[in-house]
PDB file of N, CA and C in Angstrom:
ATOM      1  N   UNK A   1       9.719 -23.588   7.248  1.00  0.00           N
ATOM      2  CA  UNK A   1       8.328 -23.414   6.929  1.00  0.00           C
ATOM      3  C   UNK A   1       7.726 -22.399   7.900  1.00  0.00           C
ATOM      4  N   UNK A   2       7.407 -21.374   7.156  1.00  0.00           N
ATOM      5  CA  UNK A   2       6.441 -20.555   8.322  1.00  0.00           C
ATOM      6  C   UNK A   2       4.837 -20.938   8.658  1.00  0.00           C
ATOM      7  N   UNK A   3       4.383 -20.199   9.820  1.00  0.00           N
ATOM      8  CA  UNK A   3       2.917 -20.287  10.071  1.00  0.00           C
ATOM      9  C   UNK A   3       2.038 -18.688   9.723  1.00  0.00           C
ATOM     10  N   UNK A   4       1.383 -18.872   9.120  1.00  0.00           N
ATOM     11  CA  UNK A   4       0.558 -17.561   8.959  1.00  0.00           C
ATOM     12  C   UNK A   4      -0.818 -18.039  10.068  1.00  0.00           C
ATOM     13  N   UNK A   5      -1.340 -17.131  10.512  1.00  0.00           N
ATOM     14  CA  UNK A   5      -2.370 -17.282  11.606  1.00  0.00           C
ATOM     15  C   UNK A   5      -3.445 -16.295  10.979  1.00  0.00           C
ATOM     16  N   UNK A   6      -4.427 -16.316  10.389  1.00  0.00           N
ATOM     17  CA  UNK A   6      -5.328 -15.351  10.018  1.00  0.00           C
ATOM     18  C   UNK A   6      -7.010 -15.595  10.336  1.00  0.00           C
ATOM     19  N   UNK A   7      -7.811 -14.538  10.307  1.00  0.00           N
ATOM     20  CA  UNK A   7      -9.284 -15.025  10.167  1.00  0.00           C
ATOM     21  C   UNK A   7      -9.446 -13.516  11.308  1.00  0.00           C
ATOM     22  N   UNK A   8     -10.888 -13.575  11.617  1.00  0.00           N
ATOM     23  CA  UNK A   8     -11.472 -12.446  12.022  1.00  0.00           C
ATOM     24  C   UNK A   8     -12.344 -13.223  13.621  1.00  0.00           C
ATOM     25  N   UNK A   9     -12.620 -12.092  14.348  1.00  0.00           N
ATOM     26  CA  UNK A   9     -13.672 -12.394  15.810  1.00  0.00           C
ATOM     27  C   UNK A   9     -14.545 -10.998  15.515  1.00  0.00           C
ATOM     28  N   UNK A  10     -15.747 -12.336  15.982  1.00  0.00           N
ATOM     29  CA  UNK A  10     -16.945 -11.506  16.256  1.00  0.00           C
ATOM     30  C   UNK A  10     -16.929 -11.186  18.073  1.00  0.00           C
ATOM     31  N   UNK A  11     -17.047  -9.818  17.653  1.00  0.00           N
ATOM     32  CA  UNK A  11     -16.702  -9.643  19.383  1.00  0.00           C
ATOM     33  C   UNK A  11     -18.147  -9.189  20.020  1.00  0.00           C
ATOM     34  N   UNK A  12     -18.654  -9.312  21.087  1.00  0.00           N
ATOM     35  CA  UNK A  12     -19.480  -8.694  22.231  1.00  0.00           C
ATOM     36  C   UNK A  12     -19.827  -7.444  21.516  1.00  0.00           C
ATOM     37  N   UNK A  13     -21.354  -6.731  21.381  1.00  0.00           N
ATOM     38  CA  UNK A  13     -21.585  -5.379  21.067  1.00  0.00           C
ATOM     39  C   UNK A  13     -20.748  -4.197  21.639  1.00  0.00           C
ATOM     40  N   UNK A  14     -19.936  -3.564  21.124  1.00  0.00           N
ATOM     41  CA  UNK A  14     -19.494  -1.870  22.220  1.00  0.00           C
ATOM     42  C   UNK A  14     -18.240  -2.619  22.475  1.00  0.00           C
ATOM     43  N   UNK A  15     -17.486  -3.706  22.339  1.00  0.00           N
ATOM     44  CA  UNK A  15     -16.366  -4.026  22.961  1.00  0.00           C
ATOM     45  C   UNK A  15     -14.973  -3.833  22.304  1.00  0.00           C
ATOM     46  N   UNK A  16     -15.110  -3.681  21.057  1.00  0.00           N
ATOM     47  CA  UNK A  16     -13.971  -3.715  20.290  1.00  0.00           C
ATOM     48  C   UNK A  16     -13.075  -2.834  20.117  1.00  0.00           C
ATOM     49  N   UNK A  17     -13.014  -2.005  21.455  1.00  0.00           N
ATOM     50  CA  UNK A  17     -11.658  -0.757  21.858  1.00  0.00           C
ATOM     51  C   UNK A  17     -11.577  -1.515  23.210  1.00  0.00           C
ATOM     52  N   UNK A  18     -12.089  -1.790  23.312  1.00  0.00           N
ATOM     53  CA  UNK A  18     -11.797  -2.797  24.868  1.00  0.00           C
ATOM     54  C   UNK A  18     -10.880  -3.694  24.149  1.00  0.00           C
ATOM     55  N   UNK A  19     -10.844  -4.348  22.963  1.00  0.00           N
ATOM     56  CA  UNK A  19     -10.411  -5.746  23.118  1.00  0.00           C
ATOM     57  C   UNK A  19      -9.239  -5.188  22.137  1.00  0.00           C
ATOM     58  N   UNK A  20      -9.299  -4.312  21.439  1.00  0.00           N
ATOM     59  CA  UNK A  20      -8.118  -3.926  20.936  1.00  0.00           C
ATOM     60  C   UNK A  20      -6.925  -3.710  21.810  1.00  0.00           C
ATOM     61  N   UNK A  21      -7.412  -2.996  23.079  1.00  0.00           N
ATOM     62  CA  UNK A  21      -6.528  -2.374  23.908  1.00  0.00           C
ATOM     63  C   UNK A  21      -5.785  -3.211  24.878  1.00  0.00           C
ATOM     64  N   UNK A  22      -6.699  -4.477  25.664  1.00  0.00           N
ATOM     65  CA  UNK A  22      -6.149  -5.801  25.591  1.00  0.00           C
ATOM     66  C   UNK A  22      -4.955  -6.351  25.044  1.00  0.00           C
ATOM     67  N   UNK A  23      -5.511  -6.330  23.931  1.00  0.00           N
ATOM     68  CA  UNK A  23      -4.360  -6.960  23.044  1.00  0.00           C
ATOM     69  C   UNK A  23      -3.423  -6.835  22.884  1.00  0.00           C
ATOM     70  N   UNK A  24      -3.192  -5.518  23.256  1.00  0.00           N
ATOM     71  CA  UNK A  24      -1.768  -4.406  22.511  1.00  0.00           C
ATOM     72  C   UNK A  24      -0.610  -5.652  23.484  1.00  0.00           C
ATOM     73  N   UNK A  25      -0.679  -5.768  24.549  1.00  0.00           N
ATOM     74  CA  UNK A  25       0.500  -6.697  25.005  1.00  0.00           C
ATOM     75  C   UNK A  25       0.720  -7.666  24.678  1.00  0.00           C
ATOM     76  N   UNK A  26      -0.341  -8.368  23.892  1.00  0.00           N
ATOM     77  CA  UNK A  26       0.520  -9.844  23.720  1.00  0.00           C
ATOM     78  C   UNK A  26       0.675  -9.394  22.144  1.00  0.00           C
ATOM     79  N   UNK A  27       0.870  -8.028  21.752  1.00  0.00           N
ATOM     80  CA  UNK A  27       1.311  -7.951  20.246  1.00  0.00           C
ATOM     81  C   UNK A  27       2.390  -7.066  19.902  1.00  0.00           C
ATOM     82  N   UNK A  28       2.379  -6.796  21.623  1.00  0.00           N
ATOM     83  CA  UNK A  28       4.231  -6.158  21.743  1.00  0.00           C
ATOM     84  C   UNK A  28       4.688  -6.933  22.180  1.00  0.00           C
ATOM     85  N   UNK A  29       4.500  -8.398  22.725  1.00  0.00           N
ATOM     86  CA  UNK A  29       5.630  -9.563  23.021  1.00  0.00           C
ATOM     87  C   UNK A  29       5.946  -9.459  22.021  1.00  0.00           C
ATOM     88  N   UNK A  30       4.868 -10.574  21.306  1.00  0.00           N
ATOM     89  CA  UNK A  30       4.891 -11.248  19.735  1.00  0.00           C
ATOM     90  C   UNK A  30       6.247 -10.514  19.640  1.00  0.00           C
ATOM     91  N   UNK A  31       5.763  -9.110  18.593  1.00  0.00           N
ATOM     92  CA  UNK A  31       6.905  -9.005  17.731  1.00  0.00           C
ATOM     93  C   UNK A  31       8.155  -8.576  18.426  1.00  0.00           C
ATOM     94  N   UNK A  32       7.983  -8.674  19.490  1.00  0.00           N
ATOM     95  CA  UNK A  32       9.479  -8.374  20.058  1.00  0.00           C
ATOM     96  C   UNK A  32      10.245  -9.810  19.686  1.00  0.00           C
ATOM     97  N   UNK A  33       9.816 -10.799  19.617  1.00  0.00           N
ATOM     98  CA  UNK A  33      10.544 -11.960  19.141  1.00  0.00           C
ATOM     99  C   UNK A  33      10.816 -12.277  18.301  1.00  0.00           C
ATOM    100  N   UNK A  34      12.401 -12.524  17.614  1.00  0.00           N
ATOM    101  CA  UNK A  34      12.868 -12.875  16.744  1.00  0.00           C
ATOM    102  C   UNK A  34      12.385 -14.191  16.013  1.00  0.00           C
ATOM    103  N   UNK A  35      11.549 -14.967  16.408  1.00  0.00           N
ATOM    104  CA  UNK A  35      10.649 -15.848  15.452  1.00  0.00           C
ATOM    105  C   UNK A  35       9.163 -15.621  15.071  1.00  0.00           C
ATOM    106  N   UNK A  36       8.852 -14.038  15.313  1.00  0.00           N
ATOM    107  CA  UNK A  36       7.756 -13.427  15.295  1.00  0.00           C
ATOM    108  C   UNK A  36       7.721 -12.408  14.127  1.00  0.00           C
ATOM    109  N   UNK A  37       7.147 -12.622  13.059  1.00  0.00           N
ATOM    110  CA  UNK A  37       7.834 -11.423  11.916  1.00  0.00           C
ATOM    111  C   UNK A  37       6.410 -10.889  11.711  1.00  0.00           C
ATOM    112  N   UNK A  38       5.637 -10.869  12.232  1.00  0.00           N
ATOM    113  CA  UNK A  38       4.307  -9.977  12.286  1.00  0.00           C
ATOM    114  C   UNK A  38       2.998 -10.268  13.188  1.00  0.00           C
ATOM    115  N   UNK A  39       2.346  -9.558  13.932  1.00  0.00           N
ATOM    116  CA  UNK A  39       1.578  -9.538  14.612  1.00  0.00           C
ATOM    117  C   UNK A  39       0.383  -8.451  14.752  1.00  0.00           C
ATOM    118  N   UNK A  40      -0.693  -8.747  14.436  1.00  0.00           N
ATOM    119  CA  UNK A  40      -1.779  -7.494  14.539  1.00  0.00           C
ATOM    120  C   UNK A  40      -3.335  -7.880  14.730  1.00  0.00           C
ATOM    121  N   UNK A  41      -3.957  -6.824  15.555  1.00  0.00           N
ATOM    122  CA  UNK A  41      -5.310  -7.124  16.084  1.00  0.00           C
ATOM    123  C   UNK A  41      -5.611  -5.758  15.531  1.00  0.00           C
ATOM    124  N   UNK A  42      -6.255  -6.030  14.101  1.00  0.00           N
ATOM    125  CA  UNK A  42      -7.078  -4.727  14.042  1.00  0.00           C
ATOM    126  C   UNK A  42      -8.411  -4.276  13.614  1.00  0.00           C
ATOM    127  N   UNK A  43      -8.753  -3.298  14.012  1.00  0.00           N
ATOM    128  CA  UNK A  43     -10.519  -3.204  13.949  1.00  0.00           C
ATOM    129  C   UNK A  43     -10.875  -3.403  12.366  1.00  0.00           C
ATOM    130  N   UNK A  44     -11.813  -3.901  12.262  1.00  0.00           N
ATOM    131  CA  UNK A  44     -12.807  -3.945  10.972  1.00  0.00           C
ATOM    132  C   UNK A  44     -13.137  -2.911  10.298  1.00  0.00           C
ATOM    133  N   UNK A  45     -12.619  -1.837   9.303  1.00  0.00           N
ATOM    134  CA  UNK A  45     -13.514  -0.956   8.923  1.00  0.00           C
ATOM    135  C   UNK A  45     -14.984  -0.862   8.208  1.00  0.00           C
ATOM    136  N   UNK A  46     -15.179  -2.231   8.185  1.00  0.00           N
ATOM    137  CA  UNK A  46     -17.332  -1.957   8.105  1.00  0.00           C
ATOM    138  C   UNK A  46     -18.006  -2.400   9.057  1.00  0.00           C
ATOM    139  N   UNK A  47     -17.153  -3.472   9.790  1.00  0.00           N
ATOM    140  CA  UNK A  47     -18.213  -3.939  11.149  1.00  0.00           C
ATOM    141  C   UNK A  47     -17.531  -3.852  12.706  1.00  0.00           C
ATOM    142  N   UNK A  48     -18.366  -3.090  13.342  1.00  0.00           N
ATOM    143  CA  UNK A  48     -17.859  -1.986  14.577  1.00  0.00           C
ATOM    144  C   UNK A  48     -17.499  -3.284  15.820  1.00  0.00           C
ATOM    145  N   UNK A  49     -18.194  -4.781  15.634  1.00  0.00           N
ATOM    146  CA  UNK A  49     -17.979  -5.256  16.500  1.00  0.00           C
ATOM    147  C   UNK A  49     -16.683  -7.054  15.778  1.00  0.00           C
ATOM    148  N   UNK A  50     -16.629  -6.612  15.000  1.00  0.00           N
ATOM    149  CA  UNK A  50     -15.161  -7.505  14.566  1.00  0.00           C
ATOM    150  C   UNK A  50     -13.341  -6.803  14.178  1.00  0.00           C
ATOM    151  N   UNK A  51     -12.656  -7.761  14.572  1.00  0.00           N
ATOM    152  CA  UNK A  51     -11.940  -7.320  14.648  1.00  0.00           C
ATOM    153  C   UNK A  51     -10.964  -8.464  13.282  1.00  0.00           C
ATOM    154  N   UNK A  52      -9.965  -8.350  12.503  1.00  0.00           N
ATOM    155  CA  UNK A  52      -9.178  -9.369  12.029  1.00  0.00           C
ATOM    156  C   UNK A  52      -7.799  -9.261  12.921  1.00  0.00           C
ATOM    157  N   UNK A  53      -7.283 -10.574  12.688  1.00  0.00           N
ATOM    158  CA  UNK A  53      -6.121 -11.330  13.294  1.00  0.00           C
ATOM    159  C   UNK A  53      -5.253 -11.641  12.242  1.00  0.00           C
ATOM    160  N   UNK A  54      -4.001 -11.333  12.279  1.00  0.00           N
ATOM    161  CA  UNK A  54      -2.919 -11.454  11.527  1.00  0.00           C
ATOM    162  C   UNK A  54      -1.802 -11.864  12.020  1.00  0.00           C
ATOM    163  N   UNK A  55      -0.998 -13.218  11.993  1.00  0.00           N
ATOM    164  CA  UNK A  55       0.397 -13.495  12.689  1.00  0.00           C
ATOM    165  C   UNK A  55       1.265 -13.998  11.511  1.00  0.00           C
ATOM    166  N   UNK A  56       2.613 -13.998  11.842  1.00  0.00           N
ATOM    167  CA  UNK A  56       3.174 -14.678  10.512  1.00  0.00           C
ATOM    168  C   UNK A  56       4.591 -15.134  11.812  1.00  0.00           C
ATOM    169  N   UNK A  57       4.801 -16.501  11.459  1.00  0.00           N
ATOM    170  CA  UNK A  57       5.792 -16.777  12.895  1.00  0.00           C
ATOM    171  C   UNK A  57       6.787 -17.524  11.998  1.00  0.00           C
ATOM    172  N   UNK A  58       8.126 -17.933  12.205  1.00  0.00           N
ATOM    173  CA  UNK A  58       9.218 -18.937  11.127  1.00  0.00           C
ATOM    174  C   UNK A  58       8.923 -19.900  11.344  1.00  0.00           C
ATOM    175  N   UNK A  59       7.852 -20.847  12.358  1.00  0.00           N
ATOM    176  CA  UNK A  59       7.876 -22.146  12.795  1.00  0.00           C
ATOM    177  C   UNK A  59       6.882 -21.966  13.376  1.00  0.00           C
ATOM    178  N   UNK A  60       6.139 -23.585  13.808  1.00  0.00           N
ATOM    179  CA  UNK A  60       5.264 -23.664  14.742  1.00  0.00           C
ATOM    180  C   UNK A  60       5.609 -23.475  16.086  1.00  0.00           C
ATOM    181  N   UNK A  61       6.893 -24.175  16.486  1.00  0.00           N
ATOM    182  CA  UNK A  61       7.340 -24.174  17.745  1.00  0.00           C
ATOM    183  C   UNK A  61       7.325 -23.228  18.792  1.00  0.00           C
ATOM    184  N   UNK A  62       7.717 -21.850  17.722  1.00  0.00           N
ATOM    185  CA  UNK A  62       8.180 -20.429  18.423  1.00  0.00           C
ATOM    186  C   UNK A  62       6.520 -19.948  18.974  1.00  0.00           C
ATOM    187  N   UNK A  63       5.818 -20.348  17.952  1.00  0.00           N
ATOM    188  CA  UNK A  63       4.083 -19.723  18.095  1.00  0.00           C
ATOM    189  C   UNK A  63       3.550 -20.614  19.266  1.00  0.00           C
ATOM    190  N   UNK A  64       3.543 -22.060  19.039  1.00  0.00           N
ATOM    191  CA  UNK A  64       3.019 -22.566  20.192  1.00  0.00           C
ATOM    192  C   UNK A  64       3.866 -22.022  21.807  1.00  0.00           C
ATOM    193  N   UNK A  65       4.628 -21.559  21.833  1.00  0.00           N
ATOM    194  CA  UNK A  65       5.729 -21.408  23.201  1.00  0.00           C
ATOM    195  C   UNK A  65       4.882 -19.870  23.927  1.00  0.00           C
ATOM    196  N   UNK A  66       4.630 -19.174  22.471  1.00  0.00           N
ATOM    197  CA  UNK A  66       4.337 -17.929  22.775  1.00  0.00           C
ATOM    198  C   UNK A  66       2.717 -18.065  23.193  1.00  0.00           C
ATOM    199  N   UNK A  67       2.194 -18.921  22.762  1.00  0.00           N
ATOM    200  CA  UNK A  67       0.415 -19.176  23.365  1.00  0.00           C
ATOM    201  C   UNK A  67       0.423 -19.521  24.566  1.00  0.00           C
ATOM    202  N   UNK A  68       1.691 -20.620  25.506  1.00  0.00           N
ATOM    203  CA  UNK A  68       1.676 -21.182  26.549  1.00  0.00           C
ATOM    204  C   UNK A  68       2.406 -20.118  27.253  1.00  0.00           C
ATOM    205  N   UNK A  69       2.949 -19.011  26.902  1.00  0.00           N
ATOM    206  CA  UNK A  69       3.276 -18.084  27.578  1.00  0.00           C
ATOM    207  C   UNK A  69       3.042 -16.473  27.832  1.00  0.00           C
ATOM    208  N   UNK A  70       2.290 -16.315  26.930  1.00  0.00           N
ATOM    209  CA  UNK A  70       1.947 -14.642  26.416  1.00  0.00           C
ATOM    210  C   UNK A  70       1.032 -14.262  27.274  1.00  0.00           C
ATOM    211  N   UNK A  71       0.800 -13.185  27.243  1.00  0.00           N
ATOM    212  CA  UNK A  71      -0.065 -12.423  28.213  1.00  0.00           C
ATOM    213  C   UNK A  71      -1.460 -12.938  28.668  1.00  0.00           C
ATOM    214  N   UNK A  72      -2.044 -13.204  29.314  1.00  0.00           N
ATOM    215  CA  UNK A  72      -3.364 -13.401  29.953  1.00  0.00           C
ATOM    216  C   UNK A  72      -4.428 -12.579  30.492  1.00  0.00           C
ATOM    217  N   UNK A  73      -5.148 -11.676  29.754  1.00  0.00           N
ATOM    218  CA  UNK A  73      -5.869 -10.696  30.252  1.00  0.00           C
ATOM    219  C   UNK A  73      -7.360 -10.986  30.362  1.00  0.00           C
ATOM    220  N   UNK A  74      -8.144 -12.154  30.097  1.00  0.00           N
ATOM    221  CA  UNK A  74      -9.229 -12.399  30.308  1.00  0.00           C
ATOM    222  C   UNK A  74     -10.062 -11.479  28.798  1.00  0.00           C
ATOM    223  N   UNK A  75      -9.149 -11.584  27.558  1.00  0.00           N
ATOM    224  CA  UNK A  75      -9.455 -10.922  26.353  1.00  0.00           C
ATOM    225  C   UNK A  75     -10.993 -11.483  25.689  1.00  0.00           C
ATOM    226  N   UNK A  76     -10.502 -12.945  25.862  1.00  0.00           N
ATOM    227  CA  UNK A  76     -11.179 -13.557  25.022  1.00  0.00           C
ATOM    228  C   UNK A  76     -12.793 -13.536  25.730  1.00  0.00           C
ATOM    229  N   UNK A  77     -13.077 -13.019  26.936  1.00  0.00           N
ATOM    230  CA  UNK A  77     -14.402 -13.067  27.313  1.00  0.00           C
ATOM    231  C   UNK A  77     -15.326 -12.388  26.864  1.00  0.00           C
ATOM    232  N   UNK A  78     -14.348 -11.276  25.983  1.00  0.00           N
ATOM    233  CA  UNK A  78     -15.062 -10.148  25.100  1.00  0.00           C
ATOM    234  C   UNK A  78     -15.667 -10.971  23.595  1.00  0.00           C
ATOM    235  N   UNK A  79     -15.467 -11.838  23.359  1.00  0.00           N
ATOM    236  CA  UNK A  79     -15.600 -12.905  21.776  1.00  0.00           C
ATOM    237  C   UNK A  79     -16.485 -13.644  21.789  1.00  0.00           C
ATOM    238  N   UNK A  80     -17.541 -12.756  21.060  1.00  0.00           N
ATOM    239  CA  UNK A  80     -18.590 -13.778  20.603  1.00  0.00           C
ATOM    240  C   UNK A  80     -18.745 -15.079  19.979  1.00  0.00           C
ATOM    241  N   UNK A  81     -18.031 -15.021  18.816  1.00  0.00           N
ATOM    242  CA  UNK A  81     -16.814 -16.187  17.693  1.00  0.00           C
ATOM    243  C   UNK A  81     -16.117 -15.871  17.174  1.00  0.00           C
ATOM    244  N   UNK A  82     -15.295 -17.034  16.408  1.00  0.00           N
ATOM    245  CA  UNK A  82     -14.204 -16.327  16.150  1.00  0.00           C
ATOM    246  C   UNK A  82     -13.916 -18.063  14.463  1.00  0.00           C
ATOM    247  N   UNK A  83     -13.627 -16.886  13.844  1.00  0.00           N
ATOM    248  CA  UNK A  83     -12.980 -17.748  12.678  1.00  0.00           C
ATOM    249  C   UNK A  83     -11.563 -17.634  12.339  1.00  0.00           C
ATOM    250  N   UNK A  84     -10.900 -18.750  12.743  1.00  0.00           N
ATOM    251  CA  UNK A  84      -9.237 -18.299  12.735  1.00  0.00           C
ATOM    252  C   UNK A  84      -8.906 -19.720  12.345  1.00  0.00           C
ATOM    253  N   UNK A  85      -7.566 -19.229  11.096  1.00  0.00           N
ATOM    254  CA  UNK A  85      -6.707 -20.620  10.686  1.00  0.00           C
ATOM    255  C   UNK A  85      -5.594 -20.210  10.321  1.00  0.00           C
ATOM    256  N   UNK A  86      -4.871 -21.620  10.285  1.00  0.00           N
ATOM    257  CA  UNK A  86      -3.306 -21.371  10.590  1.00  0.00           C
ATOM    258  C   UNK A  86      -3.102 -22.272   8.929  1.00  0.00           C
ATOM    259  N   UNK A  87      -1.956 -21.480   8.565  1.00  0.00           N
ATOM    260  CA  UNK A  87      -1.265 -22.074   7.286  1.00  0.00           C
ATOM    261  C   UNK A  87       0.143 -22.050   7.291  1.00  0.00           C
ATOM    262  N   UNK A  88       0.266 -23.703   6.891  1.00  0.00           N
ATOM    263  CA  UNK A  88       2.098 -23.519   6.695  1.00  0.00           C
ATOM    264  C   UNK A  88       2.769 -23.053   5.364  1.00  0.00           C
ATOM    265  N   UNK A  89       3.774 -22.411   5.372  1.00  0.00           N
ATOM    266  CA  UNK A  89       3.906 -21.642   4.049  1.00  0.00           C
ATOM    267  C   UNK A  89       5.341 -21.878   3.820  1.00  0.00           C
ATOM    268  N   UNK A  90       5.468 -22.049   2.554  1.00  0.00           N
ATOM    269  CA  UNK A  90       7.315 -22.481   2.508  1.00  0.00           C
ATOM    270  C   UNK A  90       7.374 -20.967   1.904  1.00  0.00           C
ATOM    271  N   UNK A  91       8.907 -20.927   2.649  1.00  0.00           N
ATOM    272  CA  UNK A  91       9.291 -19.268   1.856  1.00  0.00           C
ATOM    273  C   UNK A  91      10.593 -19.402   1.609  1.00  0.00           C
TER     274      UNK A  91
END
């Protein structure tokens, strides 16, 4: 069963090349891992301060390991809110 991870953040006014750029490391772990089959933080093309979130992992296990271990950059201080959900998907 896979996990899809999707939904969008409302980020801080002016921040969302800041928080893109952030990101880029914990989305070159991600897919460097073989239980990681997609990963992406990318800007909104109508609204300058959201961004959408996209993961697709083979299991929960591999995703939770990678949250208790992935990069830590103090990203999320840039996030106003954030609407994000996880779905299990048989494939």
């Amino acid at each position: 069963m896979a996990i899809i991870v999707a939904g969008k953040l409302r980020l801080k006014p002016g921040s969302r090349g800041e928080f893109i750029e952030k990101s880029r490391d914990a989305m070159t772990q991600a897919r460097s891992l073989d239980a990681c089959e997609d990963f992406s933080v990318s800007p909104d093309p109508i609204d300058e301060n959201r961004v959408n979130i996209f993961e697709k992992w083979i299991a929960r296990a591999p995703l939770e390991e990678f949250r208790n271990s992935g990069p830590d950059n103090d990203s999320f201080s840039l996030v106003e809110s954030f609407d994000i959900n996880e779905y299990e998907i048989n494939t």
